[in-house]
Protein backbone atom coordinates (compact mmCIF):
# COMPACT_ATOMS: atom_id res chain seq x y z
CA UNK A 1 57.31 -12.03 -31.73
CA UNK A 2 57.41 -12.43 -35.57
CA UNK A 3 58.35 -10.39 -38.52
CA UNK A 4 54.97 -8.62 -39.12
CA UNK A 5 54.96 -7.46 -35.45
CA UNK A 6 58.76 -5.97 -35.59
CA UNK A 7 57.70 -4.46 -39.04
CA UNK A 8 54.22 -2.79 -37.27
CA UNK A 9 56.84 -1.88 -34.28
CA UNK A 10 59.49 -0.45 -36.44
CA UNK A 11 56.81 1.50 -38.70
CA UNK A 12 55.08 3.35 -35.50
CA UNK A 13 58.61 4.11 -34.25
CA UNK A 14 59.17 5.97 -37.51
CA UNK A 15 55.86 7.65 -37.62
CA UNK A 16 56.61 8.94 -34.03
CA UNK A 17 60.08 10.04 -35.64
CA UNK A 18 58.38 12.67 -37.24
CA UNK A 19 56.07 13.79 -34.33
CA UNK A 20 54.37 12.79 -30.97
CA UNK A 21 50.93 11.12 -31.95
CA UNK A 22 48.58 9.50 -30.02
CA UNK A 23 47.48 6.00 -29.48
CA UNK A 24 44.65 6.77 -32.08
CA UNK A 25 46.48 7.96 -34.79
CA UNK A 26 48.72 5.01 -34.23
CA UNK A 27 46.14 2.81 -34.67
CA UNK A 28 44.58 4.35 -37.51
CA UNK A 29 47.92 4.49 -39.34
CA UNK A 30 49.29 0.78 -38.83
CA UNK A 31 45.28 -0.20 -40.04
CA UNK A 32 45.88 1.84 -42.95
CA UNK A 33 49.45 0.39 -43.56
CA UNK A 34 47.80 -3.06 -43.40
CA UNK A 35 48.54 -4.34 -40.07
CA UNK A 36 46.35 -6.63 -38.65
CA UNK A 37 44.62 -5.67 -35.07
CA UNK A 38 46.78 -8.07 -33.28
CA UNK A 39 49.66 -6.85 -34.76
CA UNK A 40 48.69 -3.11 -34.47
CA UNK A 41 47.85 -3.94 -30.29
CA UNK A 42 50.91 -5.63 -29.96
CA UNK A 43 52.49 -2.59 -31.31
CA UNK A 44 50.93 0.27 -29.17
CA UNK A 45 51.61 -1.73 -25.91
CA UNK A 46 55.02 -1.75 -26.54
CA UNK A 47 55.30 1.91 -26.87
CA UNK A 48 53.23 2.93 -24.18
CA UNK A 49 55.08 0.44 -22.14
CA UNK A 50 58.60 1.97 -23.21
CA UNK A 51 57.01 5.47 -22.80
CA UNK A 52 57.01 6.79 -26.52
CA UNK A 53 52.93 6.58 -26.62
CA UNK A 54 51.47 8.54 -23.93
CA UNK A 55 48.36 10.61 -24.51
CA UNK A 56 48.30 12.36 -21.30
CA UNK A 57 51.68 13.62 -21.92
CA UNK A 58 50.85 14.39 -25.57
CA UNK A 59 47.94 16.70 -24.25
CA UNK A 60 50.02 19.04 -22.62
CA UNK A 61 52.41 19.26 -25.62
CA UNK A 62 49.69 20.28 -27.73
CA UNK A 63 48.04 22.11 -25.34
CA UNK A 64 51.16 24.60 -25.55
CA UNK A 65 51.08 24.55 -28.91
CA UNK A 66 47.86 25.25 -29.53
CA UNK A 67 47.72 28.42 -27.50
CA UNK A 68 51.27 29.45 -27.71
CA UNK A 69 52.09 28.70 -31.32
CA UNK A 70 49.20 28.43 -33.11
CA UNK A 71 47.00 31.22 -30.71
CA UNK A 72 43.72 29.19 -30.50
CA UNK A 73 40.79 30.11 -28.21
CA UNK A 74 40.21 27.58 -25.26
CA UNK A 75 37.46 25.88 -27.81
CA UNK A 76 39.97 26.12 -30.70
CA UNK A 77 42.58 23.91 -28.62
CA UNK A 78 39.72 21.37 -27.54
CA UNK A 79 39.22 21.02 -31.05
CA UNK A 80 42.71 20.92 -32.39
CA UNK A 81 43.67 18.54 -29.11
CA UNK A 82 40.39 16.15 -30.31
CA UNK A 83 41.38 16.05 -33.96
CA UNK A 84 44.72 14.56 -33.05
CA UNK A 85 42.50 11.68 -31.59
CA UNK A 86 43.15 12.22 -28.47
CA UNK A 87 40.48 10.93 -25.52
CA UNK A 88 37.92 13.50 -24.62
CA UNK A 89 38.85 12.86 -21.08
CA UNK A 90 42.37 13.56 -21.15
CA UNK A 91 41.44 16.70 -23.60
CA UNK A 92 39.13 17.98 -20.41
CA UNK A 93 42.13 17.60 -17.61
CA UNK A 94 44.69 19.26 -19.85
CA UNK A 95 42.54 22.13 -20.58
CA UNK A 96 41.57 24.66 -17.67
CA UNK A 97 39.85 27.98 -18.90
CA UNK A 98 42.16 30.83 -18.58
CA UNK A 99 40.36 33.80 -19.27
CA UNK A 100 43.06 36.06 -19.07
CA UNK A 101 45.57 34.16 -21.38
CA UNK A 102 42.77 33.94 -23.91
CA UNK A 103 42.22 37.50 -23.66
CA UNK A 104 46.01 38.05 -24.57
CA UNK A 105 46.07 35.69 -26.89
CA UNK A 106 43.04 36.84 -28.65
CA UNK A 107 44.76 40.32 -28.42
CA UNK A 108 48.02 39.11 -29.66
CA UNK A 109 46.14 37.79 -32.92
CA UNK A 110 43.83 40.87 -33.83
CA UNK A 111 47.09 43.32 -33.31
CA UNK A 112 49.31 41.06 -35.53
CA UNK A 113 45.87 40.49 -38.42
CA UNK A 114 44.90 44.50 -38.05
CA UNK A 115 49.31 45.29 -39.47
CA UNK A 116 47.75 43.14 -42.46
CA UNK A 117 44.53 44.57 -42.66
CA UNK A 118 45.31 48.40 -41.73
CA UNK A 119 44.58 49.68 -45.75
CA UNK A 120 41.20 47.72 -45.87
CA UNK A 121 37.78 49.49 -45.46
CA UNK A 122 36.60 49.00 -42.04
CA UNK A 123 33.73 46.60 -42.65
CA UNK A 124 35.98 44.09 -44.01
CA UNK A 125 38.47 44.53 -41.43
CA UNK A 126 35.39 43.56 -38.34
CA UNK A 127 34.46 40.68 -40.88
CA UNK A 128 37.82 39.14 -41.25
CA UNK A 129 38.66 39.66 -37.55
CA UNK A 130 35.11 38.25 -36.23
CA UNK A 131 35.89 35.26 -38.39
CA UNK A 132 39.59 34.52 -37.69
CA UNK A 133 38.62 35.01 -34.47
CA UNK A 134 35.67 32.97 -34.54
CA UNK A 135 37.31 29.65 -36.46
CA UNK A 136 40.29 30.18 -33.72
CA UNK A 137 37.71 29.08 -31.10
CA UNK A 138 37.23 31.90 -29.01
CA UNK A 139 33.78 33.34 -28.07
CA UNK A 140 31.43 35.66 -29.59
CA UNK A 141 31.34 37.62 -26.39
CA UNK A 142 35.10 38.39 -27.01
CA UNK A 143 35.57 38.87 -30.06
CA UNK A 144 32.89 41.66 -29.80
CA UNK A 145 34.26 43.32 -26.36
CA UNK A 146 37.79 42.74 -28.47
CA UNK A 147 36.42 44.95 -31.53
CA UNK A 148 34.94 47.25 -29.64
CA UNK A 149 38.16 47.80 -27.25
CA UNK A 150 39.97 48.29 -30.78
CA UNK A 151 37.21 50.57 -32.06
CA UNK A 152 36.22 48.13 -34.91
CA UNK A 153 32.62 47.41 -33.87
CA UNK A 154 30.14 50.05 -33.15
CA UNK A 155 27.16 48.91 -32.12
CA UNK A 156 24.76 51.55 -33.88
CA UNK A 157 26.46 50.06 -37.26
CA UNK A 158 25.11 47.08 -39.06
């Protein structure tokens, strides 16, 4: 091994210091940093042969975070778990529709927004809800049974 492959090694090591990424931001990174392909491949099949890069394991970490932490819909967390550059594949068997847990998490979010919103005139408040909703990647079906259950959407209003 020479000293450019140690230094590619000992960079992704400290980017994965800071978080779990994925074999694609690795790559992406060490490219960026100037690391030649070779170097950059040598460095990713170290890790995933030590154990420190594994997507499929990353999935599920995110896929916690996404719905516990950050309260995304199941289309939110597909996107999130994507953008992270992880396989589309893996992103598909980590993520099994739960329509109940998106229903409480979907709850969850409009109680905790509607404490913020409570002195705003109503039509802003089904807005703002139908679009934090909305860019949080749950569907329009939802969100609309979800305002209506909260008595924020009436349907003879427009």
């Amino acid at each position: 091994m020479n000293g450019l492959q140690n230094k590619a090694r000992t960079y992704a090591l400290k980017l994965l210091s800071y978080r779990g990424r994925s074999e694609q931001e690795l790559r992406v990174r060490l490219r960026k940093k100037g690391f030649s392909e070779t170097e950059t491949v040598s460095a990713i099949h170290y890790l995933k042969q030590t154990g420190l890069v594994d997507d499929a394991n990353l999935a599920e970490t995110l896929k916690w975070e996404a719905f516990t932490a950050k309260l995304l819909g199941n289309e939110g967390a597909k996107r999130y778990m994507l953008g992270r550059g992880l396989p589309r594949d893996i992103v598909e068997t980590a993520l099994t529709y739960d329509e109940e847990k998106e229903r409480t998490n979907a709850r969850h979010l409009v109680d905790k927004k509607l404490r913020v919103l409570k002195n705003y005139p109503f039509t802003t408040v089904r807005r703002r809800l139908y679009n934090l909703l909305s860019r949080k990647g749950y569907s329009p079906g939802l969100i609309f049974e979800l305002l209506k259950e909260k008595n924020i959407y009436k349907e003879d209003e427009t």
